[in-house]
N, C-alpha and C. Protein backbone atom coordinates (compact mmCIF):
# COMPACT_ATOMS: atom_id res chain seq x y z
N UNK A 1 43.80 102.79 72.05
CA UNK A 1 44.03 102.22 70.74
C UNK A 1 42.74 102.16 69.93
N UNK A 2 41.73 101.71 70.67
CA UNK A 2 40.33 101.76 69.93
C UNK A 2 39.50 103.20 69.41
N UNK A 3 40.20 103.93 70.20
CA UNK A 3 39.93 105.25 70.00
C UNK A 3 40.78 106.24 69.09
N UNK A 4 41.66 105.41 68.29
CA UNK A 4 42.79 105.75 67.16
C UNK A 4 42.45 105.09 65.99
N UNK A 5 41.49 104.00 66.58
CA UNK A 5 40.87 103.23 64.94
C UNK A 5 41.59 102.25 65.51
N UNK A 6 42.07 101.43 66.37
CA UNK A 6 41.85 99.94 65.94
C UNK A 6 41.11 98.92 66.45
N UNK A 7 40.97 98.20 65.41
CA UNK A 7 39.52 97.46 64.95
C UNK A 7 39.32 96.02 65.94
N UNK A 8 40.71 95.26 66.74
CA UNK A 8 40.60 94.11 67.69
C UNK A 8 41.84 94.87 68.44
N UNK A 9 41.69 93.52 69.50
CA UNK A 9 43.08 93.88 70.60
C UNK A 9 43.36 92.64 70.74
N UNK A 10 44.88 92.55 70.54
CA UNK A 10 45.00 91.47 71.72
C UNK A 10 45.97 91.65 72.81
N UNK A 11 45.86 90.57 73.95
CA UNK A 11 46.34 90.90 74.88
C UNK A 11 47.40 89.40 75.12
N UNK A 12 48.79 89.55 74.68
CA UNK A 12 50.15 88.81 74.78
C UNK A 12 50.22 88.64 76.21
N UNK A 13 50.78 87.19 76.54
CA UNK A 13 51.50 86.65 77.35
C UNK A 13 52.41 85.21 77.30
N UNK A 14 53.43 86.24 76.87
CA UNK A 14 54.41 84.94 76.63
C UNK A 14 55.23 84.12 76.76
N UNK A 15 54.69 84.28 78.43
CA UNK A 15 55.26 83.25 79.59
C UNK A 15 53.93 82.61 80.08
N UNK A 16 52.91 82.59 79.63
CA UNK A 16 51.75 82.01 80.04
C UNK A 16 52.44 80.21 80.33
N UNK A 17 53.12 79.61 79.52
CA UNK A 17 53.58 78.10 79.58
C UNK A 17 54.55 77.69 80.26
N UNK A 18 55.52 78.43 80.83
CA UNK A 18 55.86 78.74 81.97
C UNK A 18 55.79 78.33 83.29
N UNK A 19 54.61 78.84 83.40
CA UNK A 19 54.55 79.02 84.71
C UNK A 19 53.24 77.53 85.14
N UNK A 20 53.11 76.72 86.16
CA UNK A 20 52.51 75.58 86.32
C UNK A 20 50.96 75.88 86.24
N UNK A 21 50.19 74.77 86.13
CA UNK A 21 49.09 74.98 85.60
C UNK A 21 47.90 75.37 86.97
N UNK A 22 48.65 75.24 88.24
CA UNK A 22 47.91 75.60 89.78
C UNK A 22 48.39 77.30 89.67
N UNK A 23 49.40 78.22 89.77
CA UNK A 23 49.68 79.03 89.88
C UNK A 23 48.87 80.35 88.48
N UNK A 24 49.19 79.58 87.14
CA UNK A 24 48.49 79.97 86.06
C UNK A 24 46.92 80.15 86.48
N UNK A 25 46.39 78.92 86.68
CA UNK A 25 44.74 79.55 87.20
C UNK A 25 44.71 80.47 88.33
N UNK A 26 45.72 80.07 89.77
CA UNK A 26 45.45 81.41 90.59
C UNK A 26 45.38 82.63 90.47
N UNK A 27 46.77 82.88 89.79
CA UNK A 27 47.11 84.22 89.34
C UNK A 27 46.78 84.86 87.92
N UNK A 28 46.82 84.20 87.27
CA UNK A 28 46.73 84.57 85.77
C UNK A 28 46.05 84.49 85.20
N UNK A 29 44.87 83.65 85.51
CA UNK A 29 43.21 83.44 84.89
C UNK A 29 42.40 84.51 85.34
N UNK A 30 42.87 84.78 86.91
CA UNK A 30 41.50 85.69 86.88
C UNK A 30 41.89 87.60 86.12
N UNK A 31 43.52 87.44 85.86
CA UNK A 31 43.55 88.64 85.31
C UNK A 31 43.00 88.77 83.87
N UNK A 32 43.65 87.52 83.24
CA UNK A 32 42.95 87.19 81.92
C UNK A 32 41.13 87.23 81.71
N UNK A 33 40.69 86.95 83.03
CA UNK A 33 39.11 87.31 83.04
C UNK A 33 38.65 88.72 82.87
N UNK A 34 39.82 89.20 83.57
CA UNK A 34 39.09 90.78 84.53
C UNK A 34 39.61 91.83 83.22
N UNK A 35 40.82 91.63 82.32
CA UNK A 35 41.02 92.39 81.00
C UNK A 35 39.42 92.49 80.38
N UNK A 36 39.24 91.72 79.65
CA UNK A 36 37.98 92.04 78.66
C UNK A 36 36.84 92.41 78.82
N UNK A 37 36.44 91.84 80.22
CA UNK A 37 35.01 92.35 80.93
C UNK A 37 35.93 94.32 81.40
N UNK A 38 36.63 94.50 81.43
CA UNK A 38 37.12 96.20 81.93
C UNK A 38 37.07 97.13 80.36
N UNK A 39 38.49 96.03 79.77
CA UNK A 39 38.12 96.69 78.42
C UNK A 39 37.00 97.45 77.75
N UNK A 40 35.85 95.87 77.70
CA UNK A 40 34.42 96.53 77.37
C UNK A 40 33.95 96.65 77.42
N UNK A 41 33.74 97.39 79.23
CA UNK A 41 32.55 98.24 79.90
C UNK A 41 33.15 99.27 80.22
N UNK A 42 34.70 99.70 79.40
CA UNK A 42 34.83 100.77 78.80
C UNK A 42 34.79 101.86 77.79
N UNK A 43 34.48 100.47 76.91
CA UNK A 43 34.56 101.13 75.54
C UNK A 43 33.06 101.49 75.74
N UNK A 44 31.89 100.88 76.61
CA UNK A 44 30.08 100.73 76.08
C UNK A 44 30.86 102.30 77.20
N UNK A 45 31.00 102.47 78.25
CA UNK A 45 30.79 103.94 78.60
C UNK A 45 31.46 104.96 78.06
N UNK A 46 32.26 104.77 77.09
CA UNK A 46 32.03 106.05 76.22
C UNK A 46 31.57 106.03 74.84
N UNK A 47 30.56 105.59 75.02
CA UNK A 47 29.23 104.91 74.44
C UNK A 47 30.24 104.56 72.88
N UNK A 48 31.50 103.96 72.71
CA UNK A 48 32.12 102.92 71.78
C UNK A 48 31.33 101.49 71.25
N UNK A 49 31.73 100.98 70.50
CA UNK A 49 31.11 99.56 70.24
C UNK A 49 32.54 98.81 70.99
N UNK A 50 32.64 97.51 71.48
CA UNK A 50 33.47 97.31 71.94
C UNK A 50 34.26 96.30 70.56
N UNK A 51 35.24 96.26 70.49
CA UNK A 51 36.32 95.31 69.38
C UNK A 51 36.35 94.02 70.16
N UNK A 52 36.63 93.24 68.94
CA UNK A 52 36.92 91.93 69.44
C UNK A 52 38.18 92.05 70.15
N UNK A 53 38.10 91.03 70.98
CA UNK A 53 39.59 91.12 71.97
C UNK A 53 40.12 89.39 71.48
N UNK A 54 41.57 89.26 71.52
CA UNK A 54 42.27 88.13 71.01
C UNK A 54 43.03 88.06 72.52
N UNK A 55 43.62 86.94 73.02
CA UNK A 55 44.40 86.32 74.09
C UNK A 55 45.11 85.51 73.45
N UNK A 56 46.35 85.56 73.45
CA UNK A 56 47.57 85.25 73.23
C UNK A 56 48.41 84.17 74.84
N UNK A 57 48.25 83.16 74.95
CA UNK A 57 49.02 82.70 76.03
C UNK A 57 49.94 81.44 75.69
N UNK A 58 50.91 82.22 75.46
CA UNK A 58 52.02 81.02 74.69
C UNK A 58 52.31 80.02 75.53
N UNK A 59 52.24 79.09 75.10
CA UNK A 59 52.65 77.76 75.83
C UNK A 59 51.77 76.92 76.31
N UNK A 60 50.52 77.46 77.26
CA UNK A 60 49.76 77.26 78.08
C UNK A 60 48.73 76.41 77.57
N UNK A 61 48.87 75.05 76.82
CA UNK A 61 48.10 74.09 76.76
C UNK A 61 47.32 73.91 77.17
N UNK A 62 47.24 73.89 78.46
CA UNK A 62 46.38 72.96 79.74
C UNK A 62 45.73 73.88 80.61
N UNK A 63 45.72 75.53 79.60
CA UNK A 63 44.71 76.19 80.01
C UNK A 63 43.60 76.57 78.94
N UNK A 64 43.57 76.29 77.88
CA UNK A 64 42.77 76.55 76.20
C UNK A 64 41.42 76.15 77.06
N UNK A 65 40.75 75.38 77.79
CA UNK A 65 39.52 74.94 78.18
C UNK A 65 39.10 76.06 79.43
N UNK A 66 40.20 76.28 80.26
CA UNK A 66 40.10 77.85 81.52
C UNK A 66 39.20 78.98 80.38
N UNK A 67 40.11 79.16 79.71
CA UNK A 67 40.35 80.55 78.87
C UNK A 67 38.99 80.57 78.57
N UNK A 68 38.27 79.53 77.61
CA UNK A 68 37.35 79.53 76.59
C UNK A 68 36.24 79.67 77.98
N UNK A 69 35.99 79.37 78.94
CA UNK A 69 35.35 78.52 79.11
C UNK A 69 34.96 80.02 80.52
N UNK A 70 36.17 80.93 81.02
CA UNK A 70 35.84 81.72 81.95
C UNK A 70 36.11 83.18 81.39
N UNK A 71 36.78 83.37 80.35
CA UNK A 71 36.94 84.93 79.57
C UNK A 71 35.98 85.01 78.46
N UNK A 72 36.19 86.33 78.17
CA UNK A 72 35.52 87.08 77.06
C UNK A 72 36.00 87.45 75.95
N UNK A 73 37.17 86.86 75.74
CA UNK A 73 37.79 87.13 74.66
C UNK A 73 37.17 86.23 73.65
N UNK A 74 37.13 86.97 72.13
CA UNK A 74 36.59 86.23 71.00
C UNK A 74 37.62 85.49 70.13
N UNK A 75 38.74 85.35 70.74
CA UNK A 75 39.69 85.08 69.47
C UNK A 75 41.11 84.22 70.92
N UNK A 76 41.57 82.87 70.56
CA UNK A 76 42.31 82.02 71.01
C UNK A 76 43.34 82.30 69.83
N UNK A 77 44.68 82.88 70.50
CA UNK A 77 46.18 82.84 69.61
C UNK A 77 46.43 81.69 69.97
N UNK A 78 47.26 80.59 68.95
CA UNK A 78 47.77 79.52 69.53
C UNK A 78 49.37 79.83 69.13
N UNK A 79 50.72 79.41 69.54
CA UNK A 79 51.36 78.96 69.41
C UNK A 79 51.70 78.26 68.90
N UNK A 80 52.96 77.71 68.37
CA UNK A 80 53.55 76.74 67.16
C UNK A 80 53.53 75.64 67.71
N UNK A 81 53.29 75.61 68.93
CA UNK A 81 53.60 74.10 69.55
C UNK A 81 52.47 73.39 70.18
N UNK A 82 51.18 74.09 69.95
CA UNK A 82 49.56 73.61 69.79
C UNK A 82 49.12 73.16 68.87
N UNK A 83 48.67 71.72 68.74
CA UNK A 83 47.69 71.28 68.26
C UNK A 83 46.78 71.55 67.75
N UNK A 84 45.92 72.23 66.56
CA UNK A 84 44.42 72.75 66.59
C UNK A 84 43.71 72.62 66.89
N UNK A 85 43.49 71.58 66.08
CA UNK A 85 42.01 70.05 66.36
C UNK A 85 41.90 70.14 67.25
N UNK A 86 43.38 69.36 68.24
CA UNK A 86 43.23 69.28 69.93
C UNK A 86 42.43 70.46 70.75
N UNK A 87 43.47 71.85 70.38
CA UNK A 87 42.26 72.84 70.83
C UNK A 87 40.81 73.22 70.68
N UNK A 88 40.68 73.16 69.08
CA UNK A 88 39.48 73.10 69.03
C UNK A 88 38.31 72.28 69.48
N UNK A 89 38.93 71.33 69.88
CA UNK A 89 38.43 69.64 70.51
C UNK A 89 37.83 70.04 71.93
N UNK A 90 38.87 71.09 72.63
CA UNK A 90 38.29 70.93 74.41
C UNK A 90 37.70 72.04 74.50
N UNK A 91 37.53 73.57 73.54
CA UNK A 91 37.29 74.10 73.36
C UNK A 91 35.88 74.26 72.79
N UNK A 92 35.62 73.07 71.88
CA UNK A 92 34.40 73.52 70.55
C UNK A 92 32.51 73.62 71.36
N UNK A 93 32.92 72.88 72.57
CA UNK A 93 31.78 73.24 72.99
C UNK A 93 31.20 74.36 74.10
N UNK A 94 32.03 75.47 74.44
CA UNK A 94 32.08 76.10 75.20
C UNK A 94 31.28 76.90 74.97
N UNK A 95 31.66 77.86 73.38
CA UNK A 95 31.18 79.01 73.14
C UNK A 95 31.64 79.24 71.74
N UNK A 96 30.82 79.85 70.94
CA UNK A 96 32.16 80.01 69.41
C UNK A 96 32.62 81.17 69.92
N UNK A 97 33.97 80.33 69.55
CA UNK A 97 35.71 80.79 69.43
C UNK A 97 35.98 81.17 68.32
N UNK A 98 36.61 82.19 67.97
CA UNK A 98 38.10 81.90 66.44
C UNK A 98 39.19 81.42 66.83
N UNK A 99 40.08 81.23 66.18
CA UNK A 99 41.44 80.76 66.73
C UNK A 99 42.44 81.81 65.53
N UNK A 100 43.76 81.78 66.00
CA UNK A 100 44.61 82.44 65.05
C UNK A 100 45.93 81.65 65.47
N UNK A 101 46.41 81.26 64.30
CA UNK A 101 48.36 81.23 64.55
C UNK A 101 48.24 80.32 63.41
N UNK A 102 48.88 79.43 63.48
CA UNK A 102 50.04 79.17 64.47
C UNK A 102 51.29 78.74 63.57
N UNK A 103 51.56 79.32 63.05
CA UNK A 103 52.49 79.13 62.25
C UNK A 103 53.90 79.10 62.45
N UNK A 104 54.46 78.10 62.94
CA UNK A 104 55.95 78.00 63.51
C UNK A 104 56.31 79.13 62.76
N UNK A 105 57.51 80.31 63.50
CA UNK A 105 58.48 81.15 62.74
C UNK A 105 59.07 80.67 61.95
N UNK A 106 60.05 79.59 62.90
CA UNK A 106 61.31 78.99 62.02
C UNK A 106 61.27 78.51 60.70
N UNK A 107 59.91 78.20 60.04
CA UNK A 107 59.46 78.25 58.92
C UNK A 107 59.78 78.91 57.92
N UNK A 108 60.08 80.17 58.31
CA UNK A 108 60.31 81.65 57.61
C UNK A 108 61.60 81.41 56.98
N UNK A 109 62.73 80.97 57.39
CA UNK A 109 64.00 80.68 57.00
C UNK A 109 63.99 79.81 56.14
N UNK A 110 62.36 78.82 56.06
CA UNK A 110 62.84 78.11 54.65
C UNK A 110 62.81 78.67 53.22
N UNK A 111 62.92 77.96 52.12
CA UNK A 111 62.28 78.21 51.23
C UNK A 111 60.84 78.57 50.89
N UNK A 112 60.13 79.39 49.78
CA UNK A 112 58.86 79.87 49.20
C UNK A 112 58.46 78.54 49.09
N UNK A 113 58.64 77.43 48.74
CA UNK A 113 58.11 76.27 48.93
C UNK A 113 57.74 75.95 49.92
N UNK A 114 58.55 75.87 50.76
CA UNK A 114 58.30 75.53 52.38
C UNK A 114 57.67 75.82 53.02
N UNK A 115 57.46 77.07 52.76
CA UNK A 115 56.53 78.17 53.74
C UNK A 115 55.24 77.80 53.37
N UNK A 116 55.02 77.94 51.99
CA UNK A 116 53.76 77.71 51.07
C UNK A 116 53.01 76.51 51.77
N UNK A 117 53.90 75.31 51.90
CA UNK A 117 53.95 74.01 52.02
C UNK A 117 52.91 74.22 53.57
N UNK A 118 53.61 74.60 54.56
CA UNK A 118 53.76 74.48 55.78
C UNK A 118 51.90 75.52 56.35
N UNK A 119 52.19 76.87 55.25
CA UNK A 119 51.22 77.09 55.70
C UNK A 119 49.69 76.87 55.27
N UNK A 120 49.76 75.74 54.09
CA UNK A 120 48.51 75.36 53.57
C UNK A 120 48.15 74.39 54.65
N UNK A 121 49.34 73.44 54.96
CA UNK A 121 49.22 72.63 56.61
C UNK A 121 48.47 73.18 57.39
N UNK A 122 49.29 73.97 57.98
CA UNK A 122 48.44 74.91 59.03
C UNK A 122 46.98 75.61 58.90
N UNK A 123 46.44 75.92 57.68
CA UNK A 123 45.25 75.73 57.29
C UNK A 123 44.30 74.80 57.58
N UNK A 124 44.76 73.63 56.51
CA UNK A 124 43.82 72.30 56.57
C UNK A 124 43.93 72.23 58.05
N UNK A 125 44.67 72.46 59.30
CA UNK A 125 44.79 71.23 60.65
C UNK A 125 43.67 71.96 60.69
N UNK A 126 43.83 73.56 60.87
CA UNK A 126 42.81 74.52 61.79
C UNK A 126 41.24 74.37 60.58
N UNK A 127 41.37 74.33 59.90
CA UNK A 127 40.56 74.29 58.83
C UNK A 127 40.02 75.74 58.77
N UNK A 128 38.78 76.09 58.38
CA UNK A 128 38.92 77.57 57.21
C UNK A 128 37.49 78.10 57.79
N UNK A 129 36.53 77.67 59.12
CA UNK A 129 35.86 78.51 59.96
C UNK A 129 35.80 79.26 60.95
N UNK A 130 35.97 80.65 61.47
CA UNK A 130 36.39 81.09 62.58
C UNK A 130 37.99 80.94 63.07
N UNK A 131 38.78 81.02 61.66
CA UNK A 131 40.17 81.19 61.83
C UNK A 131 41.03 82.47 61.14
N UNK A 132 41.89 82.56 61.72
CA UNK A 132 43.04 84.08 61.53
C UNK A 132 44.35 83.02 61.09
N UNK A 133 44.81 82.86 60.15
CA UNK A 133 45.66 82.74 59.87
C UNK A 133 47.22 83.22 60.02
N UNK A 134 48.16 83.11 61.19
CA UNK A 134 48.73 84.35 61.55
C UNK A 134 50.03 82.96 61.79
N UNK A 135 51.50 83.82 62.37
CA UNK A 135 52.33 82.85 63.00
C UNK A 135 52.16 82.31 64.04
N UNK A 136 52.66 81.71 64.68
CA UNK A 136 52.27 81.41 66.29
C UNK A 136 53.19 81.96 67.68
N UNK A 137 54.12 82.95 66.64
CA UNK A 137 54.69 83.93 67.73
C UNK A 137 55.77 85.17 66.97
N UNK A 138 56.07 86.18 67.32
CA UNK A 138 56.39 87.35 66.39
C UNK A 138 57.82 86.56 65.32
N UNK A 139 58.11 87.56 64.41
CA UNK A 139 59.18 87.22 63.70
C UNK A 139 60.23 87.84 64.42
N UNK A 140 61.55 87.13 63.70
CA UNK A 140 62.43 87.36 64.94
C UNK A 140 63.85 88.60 63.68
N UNK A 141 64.12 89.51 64.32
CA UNK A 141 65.29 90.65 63.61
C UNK A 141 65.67 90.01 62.04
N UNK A 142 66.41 88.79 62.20
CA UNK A 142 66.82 87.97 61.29
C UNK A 142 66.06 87.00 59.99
N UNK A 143 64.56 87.44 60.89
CA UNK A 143 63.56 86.92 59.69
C UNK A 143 63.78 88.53 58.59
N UNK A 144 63.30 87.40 56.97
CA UNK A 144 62.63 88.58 56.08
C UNK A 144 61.88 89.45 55.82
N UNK A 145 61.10 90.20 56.45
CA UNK A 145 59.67 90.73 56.05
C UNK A 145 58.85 89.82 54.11
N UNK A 146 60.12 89.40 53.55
CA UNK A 146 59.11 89.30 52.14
C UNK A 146 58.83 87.68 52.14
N UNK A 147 59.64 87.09 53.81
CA UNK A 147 59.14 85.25 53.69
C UNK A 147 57.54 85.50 54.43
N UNK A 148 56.74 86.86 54.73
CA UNK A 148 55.15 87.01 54.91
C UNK A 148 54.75 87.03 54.14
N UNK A 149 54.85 87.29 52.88
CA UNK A 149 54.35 88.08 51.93
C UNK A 149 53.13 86.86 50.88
């Protein structure tokens, strides 16, 4: 993909919340480690610059401090059902982070007011340094493409 032109990656898991928070670090942290350190001591050997990498782990609250704190990813997706502040809270001293989301979908079905409403919210929580403004999980068949716009 980096080698087609694109500019970040991220890497989805959207059963990360799921699954308990002993099994999540056994199994699933150290893969979440071993992605970005492979990624980009692939991209430096074919002498690439490496892209920012984003991690996406829906649900997974009570791993935002694992993540920050043992990967290489530059960019925390949150989910609609995360807190910012909170993240940014157990997070802010680790390492600078960005964050991206989180913009409930179901949002999308409201009104241009609503949305407007909801996502100036979602702004102010995350506030306006080292943030991606994005949903906090894909749109669904039945969404609009023009309630993004």
């Amino acid at each position: 993909q980096v080698e087609a032109g694109a500019q970040m990656l991220e890497v989805f898991d959207s059963w990360a919340g799921d699954l308990s928070p002993k099994i999540f670090k056994e199994f699933v942290l150290p893969c979440l480690v071993r992605i970005p350190k492979e990624v980009k001591a692939q991209l430096r050997a074919k002498k690439m610059v490496p892209v920012p990498m984003t991690v996406f782990p829906k649900g997974a609250h009570f791993a935002m401090e694992w993540i920050a704190e043992n990967t290489e990813y530059d960019v925390i997706s949150l989910d609609w059902s995360m807190d910012a502040k909170s993240v940014r809270e157990q997070t802010n001293n680790v390492r600078k982070l960005s964050f991206q989301g989180n913009l409930d979908p179901s949002v999308l079905y409201g009104s241009t007011e609503t949305i407007q409403r909801e996502a100036r919210a979602m702004v102010d929580n995350f506030g306006k340094q080292r943030y991606i403004a994005n949903l906090g999980h894909g749109m669904l068949p039945s969404h609009s493409p023009d309630a993004v716009k």
